[in-house]
PDB file of N, CA and C in Angstrom:
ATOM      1  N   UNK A   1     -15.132 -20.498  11.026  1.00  0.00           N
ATOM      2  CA  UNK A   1     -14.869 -21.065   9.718  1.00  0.00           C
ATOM      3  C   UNK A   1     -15.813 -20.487   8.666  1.00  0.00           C
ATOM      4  N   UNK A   2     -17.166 -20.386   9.381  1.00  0.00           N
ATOM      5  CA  UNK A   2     -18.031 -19.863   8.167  1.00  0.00           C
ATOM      6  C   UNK A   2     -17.220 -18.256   7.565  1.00  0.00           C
ATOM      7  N   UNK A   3     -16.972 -17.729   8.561  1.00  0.00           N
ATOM      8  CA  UNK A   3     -15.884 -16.261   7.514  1.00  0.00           C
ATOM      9  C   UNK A   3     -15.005 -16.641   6.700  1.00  0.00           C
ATOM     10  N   UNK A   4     -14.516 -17.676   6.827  1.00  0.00           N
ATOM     11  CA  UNK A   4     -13.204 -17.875   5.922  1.00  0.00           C
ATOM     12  C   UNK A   4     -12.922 -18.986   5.389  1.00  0.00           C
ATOM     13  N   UNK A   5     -13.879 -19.768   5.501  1.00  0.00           N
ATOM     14  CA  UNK A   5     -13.637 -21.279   5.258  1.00  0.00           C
ATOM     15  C   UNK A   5     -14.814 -21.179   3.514  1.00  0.00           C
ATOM     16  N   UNK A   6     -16.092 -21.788   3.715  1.00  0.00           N
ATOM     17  CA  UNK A   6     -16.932 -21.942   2.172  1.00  0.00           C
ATOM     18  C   UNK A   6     -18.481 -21.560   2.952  1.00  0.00           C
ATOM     19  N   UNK A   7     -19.148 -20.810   2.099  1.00  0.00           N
ATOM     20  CA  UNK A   7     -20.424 -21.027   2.665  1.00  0.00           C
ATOM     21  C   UNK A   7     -20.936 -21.654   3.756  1.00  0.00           C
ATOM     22  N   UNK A   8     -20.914 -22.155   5.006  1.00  0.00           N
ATOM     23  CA  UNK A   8     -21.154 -23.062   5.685  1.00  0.00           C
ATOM     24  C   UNK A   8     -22.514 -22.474   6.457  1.00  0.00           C
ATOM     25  N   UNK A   9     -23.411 -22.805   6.263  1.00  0.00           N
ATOM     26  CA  UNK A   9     -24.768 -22.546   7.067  1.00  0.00           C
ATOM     27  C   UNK A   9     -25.693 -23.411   7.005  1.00  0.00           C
ATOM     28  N   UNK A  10     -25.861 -23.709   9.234  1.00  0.00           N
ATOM     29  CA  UNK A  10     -25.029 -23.564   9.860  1.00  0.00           C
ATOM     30  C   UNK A  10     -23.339 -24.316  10.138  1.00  0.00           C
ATOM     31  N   UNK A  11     -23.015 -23.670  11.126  1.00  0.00           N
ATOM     32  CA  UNK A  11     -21.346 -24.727  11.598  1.00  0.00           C
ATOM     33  C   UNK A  11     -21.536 -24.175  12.779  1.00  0.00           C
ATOM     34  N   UNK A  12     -20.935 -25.707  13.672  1.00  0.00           N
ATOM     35  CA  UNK A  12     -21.154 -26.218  15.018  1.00  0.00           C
ATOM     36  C   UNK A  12     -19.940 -26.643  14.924  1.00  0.00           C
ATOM     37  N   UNK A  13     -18.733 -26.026  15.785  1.00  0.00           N
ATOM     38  CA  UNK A  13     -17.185 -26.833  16.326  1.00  0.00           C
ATOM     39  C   UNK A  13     -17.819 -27.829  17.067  1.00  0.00           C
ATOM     40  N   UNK A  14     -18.793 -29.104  16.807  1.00  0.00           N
ATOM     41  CA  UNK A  14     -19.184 -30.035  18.184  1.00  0.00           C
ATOM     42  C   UNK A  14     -19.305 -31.190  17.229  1.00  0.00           C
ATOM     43  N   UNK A  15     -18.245 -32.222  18.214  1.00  0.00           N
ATOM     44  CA  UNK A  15     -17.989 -33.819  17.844  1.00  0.00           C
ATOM     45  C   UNK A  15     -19.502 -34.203  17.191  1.00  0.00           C
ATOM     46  N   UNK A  16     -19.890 -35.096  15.644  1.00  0.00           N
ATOM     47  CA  UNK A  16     -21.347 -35.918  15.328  1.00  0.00           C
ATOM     48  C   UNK A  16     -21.779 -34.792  14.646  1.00  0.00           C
ATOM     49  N   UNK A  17     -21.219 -33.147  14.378  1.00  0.00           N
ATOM     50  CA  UNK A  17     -22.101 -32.495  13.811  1.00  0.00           C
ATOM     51  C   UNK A  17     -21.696 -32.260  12.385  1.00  0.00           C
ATOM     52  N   UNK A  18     -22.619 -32.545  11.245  1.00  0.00           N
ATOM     53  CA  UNK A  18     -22.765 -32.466   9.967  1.00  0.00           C
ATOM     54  C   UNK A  18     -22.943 -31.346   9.448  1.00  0.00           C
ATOM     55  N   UNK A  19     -21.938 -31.026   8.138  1.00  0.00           N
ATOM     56  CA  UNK A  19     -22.067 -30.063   7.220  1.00  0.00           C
ATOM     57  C   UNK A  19     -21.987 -30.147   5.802  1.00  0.00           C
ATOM     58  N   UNK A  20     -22.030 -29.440   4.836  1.00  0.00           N
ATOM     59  CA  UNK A  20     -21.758 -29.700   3.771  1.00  0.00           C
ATOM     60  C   UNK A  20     -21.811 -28.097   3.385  1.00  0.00           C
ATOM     61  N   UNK A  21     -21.180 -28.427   2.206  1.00  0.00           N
ATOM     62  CA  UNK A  21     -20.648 -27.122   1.100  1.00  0.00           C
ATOM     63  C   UNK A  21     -20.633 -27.046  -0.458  1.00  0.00           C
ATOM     64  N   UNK A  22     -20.572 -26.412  -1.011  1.00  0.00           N
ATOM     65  CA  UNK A  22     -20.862 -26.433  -2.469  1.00  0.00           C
ATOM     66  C   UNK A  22     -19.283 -25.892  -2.835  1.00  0.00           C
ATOM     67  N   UNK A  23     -18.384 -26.467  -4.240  1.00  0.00           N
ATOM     68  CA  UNK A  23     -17.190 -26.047  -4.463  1.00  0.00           C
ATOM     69  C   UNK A  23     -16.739 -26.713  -5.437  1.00  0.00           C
ATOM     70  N   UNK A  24     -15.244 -26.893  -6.134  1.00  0.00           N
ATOM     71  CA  UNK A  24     -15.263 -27.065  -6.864  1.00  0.00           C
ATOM     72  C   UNK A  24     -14.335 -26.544  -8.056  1.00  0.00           C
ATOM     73  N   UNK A  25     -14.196 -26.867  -9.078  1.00  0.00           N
ATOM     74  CA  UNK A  25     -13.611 -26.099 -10.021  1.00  0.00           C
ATOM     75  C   UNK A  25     -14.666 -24.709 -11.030  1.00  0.00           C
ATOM     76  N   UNK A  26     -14.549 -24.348 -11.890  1.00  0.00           N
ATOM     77  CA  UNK A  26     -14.945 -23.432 -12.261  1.00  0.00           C
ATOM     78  C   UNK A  26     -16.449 -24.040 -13.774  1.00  0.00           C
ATOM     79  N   UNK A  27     -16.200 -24.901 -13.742  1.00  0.00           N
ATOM     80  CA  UNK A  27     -16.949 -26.026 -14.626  1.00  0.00           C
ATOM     81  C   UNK A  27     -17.761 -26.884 -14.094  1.00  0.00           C
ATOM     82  N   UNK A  28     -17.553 -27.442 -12.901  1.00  0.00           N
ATOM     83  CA  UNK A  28     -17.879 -28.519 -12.180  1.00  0.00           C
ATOM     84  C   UNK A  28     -17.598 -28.382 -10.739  1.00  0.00           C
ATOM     85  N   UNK A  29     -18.780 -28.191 -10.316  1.00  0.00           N
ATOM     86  CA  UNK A  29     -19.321 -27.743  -8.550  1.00  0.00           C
ATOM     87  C   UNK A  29     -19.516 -29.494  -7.639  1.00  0.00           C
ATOM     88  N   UNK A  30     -19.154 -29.104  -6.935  1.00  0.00           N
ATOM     89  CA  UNK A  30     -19.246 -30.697  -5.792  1.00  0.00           C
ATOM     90  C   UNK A  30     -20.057 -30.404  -4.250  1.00  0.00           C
ATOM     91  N   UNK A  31     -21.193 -31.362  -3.903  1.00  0.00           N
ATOM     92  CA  UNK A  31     -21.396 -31.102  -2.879  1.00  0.00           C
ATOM     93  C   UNK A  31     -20.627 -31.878  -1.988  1.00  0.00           C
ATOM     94  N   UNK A  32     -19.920 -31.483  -1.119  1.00  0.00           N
ATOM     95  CA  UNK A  32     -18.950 -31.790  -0.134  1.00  0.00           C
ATOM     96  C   UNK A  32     -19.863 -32.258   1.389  1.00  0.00           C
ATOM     97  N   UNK A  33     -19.264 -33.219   1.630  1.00  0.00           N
ATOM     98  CA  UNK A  33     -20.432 -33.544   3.372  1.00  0.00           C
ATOM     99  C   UNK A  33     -19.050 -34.411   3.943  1.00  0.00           C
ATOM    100  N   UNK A  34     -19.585 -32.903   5.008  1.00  0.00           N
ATOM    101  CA  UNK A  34     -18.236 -33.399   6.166  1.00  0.00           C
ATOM    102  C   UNK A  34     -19.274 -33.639   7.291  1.00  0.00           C
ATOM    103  N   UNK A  35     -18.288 -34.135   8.411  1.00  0.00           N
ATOM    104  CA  UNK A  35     -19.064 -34.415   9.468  1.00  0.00           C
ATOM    105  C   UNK A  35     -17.382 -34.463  10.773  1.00  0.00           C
ATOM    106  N   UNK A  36     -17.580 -33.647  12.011  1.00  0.00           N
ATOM    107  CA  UNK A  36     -16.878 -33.346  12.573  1.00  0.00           C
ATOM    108  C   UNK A  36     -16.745 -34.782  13.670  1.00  0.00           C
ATOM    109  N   UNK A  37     -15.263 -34.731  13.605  1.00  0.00           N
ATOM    110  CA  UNK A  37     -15.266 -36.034  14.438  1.00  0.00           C
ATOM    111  C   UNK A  37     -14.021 -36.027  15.758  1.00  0.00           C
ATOM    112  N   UNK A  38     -13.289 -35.055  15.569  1.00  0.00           N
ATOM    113  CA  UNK A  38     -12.836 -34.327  16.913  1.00  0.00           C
ATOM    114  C   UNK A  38     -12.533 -32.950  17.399  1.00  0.00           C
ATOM    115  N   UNK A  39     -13.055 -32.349  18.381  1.00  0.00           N
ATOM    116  CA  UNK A  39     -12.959 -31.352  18.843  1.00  0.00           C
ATOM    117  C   UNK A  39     -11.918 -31.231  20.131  1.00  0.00           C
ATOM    118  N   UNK A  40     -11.108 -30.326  19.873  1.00  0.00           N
ATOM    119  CA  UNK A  40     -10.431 -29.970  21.374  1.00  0.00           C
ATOM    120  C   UNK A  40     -10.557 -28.433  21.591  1.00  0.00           C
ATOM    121  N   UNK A  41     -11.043 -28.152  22.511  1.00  0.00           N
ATOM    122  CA  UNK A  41     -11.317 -26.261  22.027  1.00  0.00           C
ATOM    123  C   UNK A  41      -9.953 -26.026  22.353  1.00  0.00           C
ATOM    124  N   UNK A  42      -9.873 -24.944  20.799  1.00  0.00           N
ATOM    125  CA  UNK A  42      -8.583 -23.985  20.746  1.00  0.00           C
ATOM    126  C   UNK A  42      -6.855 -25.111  20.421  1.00  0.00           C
ATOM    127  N   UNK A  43      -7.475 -25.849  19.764  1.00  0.00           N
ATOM    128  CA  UNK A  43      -6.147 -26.729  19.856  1.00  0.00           C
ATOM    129  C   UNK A  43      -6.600 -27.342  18.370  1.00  0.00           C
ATOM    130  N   UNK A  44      -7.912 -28.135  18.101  1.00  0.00           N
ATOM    131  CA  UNK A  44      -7.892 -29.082  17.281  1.00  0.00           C
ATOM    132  C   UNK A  44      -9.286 -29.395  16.747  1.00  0.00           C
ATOM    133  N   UNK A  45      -9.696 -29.283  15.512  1.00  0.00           N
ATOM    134  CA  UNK A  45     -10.722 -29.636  14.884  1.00  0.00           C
ATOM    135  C   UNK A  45     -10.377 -30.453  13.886  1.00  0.00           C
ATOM    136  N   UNK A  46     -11.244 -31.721  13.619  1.00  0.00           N
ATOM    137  CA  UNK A  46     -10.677 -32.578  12.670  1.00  0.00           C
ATOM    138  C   UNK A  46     -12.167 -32.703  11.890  1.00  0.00           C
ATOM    139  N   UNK A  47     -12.552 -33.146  10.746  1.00  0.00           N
ATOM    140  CA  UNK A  47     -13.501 -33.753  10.315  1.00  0.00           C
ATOM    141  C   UNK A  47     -13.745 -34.565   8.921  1.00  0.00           C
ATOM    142  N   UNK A  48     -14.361 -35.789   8.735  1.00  0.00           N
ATOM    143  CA  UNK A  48     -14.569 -36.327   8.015  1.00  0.00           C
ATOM    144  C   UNK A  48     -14.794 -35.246   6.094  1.00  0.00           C
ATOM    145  N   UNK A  49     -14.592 -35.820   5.121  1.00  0.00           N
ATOM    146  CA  UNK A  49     -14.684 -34.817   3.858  1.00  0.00           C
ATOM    147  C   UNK A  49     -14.684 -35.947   2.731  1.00  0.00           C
ATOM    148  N   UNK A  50     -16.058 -35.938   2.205  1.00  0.00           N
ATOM    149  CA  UNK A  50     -16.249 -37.003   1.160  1.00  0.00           C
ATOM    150  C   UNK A  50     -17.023 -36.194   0.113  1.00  0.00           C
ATOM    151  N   UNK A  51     -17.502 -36.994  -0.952  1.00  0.00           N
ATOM    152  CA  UNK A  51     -18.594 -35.757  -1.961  1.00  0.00           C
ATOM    153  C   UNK A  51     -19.360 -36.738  -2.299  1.00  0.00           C
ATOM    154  N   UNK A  52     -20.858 -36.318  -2.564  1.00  0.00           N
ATOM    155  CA  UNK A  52     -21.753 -36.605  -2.544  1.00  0.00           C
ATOM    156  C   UNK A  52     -21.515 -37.583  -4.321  1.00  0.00           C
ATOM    157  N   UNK A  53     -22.345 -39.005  -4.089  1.00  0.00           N
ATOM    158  CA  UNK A  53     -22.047 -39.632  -5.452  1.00  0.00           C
ATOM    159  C   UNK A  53     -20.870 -40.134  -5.953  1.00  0.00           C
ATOM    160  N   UNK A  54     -19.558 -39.292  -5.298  1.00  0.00           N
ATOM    161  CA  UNK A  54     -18.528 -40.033  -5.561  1.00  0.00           C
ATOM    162  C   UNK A  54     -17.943 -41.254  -4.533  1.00  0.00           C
ATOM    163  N   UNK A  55     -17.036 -42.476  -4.441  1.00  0.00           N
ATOM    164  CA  UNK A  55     -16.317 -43.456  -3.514  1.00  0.00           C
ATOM    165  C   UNK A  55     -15.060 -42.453  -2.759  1.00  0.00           C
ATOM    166  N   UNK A  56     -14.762 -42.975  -1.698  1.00  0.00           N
ATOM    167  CA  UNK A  56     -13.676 -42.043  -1.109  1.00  0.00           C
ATOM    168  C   UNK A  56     -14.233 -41.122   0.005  1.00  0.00           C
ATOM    169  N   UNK A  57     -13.414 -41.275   0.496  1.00  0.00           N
ATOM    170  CA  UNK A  57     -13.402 -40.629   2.234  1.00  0.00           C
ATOM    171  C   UNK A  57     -12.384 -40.065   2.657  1.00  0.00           C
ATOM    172  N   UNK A  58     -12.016 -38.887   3.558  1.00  0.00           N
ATOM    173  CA  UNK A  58     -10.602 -38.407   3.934  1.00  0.00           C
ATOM    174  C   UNK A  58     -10.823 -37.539   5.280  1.00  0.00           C
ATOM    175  N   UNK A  59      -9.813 -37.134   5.480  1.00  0.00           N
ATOM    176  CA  UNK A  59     -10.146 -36.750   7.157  1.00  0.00           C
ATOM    177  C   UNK A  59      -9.295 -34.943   6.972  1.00  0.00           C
ATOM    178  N   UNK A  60      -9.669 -34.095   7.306  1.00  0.00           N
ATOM    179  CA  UNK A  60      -8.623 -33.151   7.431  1.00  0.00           C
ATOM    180  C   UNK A  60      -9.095 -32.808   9.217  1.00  0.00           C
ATOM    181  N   UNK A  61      -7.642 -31.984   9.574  1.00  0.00           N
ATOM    182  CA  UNK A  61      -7.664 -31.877  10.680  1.00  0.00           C
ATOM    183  C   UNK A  61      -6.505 -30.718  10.833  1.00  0.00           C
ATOM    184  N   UNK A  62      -7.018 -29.417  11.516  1.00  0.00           N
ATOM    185  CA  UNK A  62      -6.472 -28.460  11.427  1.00  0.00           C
ATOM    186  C   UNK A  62      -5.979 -28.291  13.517  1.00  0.00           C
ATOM    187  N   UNK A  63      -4.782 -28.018  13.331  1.00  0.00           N
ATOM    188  CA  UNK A  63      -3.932 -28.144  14.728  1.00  0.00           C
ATOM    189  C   UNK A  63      -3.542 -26.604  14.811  1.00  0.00           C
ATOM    190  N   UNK A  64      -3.453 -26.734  16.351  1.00  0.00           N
ATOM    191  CA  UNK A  64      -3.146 -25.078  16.765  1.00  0.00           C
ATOM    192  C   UNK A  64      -2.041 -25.242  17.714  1.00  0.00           C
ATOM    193  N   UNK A  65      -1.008 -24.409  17.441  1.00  0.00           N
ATOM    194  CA  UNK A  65       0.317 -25.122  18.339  1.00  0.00           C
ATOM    195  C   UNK A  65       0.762 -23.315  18.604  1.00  0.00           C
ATOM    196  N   UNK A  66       0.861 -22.944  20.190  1.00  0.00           N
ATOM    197  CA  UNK A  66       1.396 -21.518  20.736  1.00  0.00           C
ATOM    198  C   UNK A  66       3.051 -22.110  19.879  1.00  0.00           C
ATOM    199  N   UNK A  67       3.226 -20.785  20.036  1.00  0.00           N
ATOM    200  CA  UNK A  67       4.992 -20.433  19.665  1.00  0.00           C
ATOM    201  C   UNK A  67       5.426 -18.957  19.567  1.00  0.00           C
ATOM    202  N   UNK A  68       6.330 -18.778  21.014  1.00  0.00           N
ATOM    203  CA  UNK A  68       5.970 -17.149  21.225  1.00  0.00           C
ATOM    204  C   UNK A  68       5.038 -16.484  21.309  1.00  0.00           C
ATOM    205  N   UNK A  69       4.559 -15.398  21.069  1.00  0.00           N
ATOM    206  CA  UNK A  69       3.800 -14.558  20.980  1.00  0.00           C
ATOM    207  C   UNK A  69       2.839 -14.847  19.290  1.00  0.00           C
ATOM    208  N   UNK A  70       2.410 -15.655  18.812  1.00  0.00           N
ATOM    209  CA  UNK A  70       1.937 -16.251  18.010  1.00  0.00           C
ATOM    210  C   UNK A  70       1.633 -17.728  18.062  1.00  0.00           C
ATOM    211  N   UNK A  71       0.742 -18.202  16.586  1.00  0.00           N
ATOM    212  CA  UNK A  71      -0.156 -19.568  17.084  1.00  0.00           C
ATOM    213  C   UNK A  71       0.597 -20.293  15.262  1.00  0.00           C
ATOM    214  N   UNK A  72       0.925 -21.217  15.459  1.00  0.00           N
ATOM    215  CA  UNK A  72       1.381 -22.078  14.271  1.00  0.00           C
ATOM    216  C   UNK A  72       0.041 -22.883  14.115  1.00  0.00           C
ATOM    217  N   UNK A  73      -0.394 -22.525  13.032  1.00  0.00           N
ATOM    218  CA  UNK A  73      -1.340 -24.161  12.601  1.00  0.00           C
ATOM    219  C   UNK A  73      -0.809 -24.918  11.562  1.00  0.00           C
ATOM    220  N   UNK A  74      -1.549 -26.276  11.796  1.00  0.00           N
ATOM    221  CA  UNK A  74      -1.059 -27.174  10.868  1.00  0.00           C
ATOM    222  C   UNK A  74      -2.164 -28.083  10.563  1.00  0.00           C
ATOM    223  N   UNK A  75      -2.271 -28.416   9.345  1.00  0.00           N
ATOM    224  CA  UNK A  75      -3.309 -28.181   8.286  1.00  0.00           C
ATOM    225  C   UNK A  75      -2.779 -29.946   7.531  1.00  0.00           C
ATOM    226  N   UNK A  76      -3.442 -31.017   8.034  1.00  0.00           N
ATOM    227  CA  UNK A  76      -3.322 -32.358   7.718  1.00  0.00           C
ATOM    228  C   UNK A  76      -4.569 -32.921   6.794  1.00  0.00           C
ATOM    229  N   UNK A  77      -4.667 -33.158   5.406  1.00  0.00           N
ATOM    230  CA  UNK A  77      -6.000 -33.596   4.810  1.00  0.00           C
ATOM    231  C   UNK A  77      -5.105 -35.397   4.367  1.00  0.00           C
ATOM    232  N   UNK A  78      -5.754 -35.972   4.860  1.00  0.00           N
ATOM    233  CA  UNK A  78      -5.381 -37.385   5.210  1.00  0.00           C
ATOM    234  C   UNK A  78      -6.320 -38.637   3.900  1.00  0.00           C
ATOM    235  N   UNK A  79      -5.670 -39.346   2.993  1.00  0.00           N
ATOM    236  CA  UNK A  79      -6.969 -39.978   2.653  1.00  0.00           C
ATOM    237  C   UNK A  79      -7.125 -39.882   1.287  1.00  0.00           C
ATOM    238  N   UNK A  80      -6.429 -38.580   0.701  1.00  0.00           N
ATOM    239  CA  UNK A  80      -6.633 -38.226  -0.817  1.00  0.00           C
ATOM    240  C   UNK A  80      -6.950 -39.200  -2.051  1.00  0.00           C
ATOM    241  N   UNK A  81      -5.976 -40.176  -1.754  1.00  0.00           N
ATOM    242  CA  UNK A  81      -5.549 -41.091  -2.499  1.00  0.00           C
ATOM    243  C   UNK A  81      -7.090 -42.267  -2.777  1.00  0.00           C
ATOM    244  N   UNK A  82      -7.888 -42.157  -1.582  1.00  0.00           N
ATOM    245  CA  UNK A  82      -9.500 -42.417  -1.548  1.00  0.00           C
ATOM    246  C   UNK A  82     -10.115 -42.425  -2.567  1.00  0.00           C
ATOM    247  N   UNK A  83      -9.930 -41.124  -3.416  1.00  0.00           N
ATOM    248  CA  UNK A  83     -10.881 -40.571  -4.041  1.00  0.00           C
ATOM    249  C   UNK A  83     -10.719 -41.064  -5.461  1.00  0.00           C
ATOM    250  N   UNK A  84     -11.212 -40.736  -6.623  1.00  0.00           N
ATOM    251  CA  UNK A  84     -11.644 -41.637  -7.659  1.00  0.00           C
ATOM    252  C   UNK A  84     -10.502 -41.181  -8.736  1.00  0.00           C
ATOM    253  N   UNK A  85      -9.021 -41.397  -8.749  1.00  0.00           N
ATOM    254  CA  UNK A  85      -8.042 -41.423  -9.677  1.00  0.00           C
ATOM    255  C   UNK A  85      -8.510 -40.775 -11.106  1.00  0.00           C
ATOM    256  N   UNK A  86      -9.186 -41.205 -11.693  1.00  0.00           N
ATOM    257  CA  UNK A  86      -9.451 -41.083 -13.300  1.00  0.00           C
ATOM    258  C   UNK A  86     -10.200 -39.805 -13.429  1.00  0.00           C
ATOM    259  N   UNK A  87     -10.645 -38.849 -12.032  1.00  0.00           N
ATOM    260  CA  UNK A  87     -11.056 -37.437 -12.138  1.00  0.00           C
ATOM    261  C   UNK A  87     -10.232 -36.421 -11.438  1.00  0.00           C
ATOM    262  N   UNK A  88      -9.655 -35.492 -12.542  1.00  0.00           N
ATOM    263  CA  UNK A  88      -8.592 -35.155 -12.765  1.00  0.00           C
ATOM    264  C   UNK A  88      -8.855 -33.791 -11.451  1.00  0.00           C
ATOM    265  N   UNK A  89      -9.759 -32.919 -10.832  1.00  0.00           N
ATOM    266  CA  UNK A  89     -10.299 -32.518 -10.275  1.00  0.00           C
ATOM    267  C   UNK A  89      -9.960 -32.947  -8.703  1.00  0.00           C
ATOM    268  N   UNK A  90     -10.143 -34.329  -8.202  1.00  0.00           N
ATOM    269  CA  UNK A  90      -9.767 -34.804  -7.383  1.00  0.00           C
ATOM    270  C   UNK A  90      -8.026 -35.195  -6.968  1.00  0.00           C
ATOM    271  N   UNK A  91      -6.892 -34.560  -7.898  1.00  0.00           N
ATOM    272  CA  UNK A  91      -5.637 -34.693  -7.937  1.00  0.00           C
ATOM    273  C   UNK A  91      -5.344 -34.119  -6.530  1.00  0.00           C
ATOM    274  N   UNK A  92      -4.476 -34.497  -6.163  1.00  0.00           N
ATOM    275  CA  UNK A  92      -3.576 -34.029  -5.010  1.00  0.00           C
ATOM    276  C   UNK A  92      -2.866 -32.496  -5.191  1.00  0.00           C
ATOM    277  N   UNK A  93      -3.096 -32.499  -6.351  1.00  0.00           N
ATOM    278  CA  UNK A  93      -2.521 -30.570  -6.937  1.00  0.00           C
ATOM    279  C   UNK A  93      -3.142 -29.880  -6.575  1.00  0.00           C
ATOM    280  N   UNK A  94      -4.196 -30.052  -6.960  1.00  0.00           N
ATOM    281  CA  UNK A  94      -5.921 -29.241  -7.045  1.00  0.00           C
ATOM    282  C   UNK A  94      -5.975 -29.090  -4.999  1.00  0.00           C
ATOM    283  N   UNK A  95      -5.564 -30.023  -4.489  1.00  0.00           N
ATOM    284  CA  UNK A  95      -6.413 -29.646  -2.844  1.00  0.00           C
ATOM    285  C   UNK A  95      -5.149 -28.808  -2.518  1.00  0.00           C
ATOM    286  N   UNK A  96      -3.810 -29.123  -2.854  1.00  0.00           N
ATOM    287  CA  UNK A  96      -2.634 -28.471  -2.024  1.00  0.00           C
ATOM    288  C   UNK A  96      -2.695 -27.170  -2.975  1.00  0.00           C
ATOM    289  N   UNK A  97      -3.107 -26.826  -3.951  1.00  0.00           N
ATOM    290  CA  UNK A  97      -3.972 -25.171  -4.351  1.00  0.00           C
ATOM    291  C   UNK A  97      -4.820 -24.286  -3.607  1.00  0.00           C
ATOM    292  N   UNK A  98      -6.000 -25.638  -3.291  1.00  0.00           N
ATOM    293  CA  UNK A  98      -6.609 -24.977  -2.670  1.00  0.00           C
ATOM    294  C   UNK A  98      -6.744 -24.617  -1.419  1.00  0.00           C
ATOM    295  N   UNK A  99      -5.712 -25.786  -0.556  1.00  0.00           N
ATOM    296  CA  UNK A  99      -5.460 -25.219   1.023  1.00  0.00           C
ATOM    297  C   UNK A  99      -4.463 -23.965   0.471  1.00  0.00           C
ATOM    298  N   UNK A 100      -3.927 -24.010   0.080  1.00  0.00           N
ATOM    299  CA  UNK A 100      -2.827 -22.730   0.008  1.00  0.00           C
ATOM    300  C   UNK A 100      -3.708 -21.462  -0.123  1.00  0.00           C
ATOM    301  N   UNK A 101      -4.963 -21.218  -0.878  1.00  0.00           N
ATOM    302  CA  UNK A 101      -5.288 -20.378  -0.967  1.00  0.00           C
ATOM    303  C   UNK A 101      -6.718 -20.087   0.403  1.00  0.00           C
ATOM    304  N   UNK A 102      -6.838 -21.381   0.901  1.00  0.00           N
ATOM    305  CA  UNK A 102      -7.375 -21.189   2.124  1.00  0.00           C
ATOM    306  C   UNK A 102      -7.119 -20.559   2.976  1.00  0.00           C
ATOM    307  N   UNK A 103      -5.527 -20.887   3.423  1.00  0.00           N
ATOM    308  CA  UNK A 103      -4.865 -20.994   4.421  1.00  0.00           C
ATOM    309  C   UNK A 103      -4.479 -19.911   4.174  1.00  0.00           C
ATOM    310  N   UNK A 104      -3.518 -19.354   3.046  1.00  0.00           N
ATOM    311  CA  UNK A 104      -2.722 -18.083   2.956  1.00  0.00           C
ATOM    312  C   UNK A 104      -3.054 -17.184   2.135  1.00  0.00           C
ATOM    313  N   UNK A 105      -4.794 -17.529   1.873  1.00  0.00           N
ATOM    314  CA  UNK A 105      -5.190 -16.111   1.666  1.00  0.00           C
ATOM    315  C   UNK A 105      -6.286 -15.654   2.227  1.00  0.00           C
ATOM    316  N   UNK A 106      -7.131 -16.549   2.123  1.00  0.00           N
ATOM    317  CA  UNK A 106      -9.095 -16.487   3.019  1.00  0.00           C
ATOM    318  C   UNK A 106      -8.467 -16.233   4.348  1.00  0.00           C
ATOM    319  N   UNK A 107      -7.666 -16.906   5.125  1.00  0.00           N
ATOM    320  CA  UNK A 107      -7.894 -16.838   6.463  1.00  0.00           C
ATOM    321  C   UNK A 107      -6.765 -16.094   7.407  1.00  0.00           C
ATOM    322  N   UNK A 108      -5.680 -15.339   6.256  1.00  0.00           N
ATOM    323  CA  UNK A 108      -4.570 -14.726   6.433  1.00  0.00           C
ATOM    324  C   UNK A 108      -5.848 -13.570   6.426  1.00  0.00           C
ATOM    325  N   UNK A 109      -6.411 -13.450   5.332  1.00  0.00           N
ATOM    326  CA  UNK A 109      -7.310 -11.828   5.343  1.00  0.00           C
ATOM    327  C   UNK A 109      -8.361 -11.806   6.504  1.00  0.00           C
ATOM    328  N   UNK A 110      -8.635 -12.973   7.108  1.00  0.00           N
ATOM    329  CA  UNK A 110      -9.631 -12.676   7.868  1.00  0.00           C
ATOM    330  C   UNK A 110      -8.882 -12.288   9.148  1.00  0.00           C
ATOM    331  N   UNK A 111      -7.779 -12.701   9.662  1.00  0.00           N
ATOM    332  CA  UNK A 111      -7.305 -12.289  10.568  1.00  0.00           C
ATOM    333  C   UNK A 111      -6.749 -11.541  10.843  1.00  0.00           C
ATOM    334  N   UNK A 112      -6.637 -10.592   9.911  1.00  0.00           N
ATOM    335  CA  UNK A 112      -5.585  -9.300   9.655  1.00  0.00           C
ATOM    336  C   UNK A 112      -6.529  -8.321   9.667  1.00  0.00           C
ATOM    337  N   UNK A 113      -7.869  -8.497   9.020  1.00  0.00           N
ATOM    338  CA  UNK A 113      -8.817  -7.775   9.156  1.00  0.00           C
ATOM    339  C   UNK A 113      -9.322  -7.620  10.910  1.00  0.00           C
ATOM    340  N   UNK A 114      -9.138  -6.238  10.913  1.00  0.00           N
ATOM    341  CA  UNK A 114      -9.645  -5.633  12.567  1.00  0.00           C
ATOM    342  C   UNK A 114     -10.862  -6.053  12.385  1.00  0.00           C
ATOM    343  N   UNK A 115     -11.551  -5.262  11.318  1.00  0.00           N
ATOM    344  CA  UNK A 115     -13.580  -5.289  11.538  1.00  0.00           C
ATOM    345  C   UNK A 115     -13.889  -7.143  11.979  1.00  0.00           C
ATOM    346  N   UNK A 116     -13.230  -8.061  12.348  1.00  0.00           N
ATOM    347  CA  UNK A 116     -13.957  -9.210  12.595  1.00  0.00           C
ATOM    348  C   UNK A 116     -14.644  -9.401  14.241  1.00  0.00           C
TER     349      UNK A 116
END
């Protein structure tokens, strides 16, 4: 995740282990503190995702499913609705942006890339 996911140093795929990240819009940066709360190797990482100072809690949890000769993931952020309405930043637009550009561009390039 640290290649393709946000700054993360360190990251531990292991159930109780804490992280956080810096992110955000282009005006206004958020420290993010997750904390991992299930592991299945090669199948399933889930973890807690709140921000520092703000109310609200949410869970994302990224799934790995074979199909043919390829791996489907599926990409669940649970909870949105948690977070503090009246900051426009925290919209449900803004995260399904930014998984999209997670998902189908950070981590489409990292895997396409040989040098990893």
């Amino acid at each position: 995740m640290k290649k393709w996911y946000f700054d993360i140093d360190p990251f531990e795929a292991v159930e109780g282990f804490e992280f956080n990240f810096q992110g955000g819009s282009e005006t206004k940066k958020y420290k993010h503190l997750c904390k991992i709360t299930e592991v299945i190797l090669q199948r399933k990482l889930s973890y807690s995702w709140k921000y520092e100072n703000y109310t609200g809690n949410t869970l994302v949890t990224f799934e790995l499913f074979p199909q043919d000769d390829k791996t489907l993931l599926k990409l669940t952020h649970q909870g949105l609705d948690s977070f503090p309405s009246d900051n426009p930043d925290f919209a449900k637009e803004n995260f399904a942006q930014g998984w999209t550009h997670i998902i189908g561009e950070s981590l489409k390039d990292f895997l396409e890339n040989k040098e990893n």
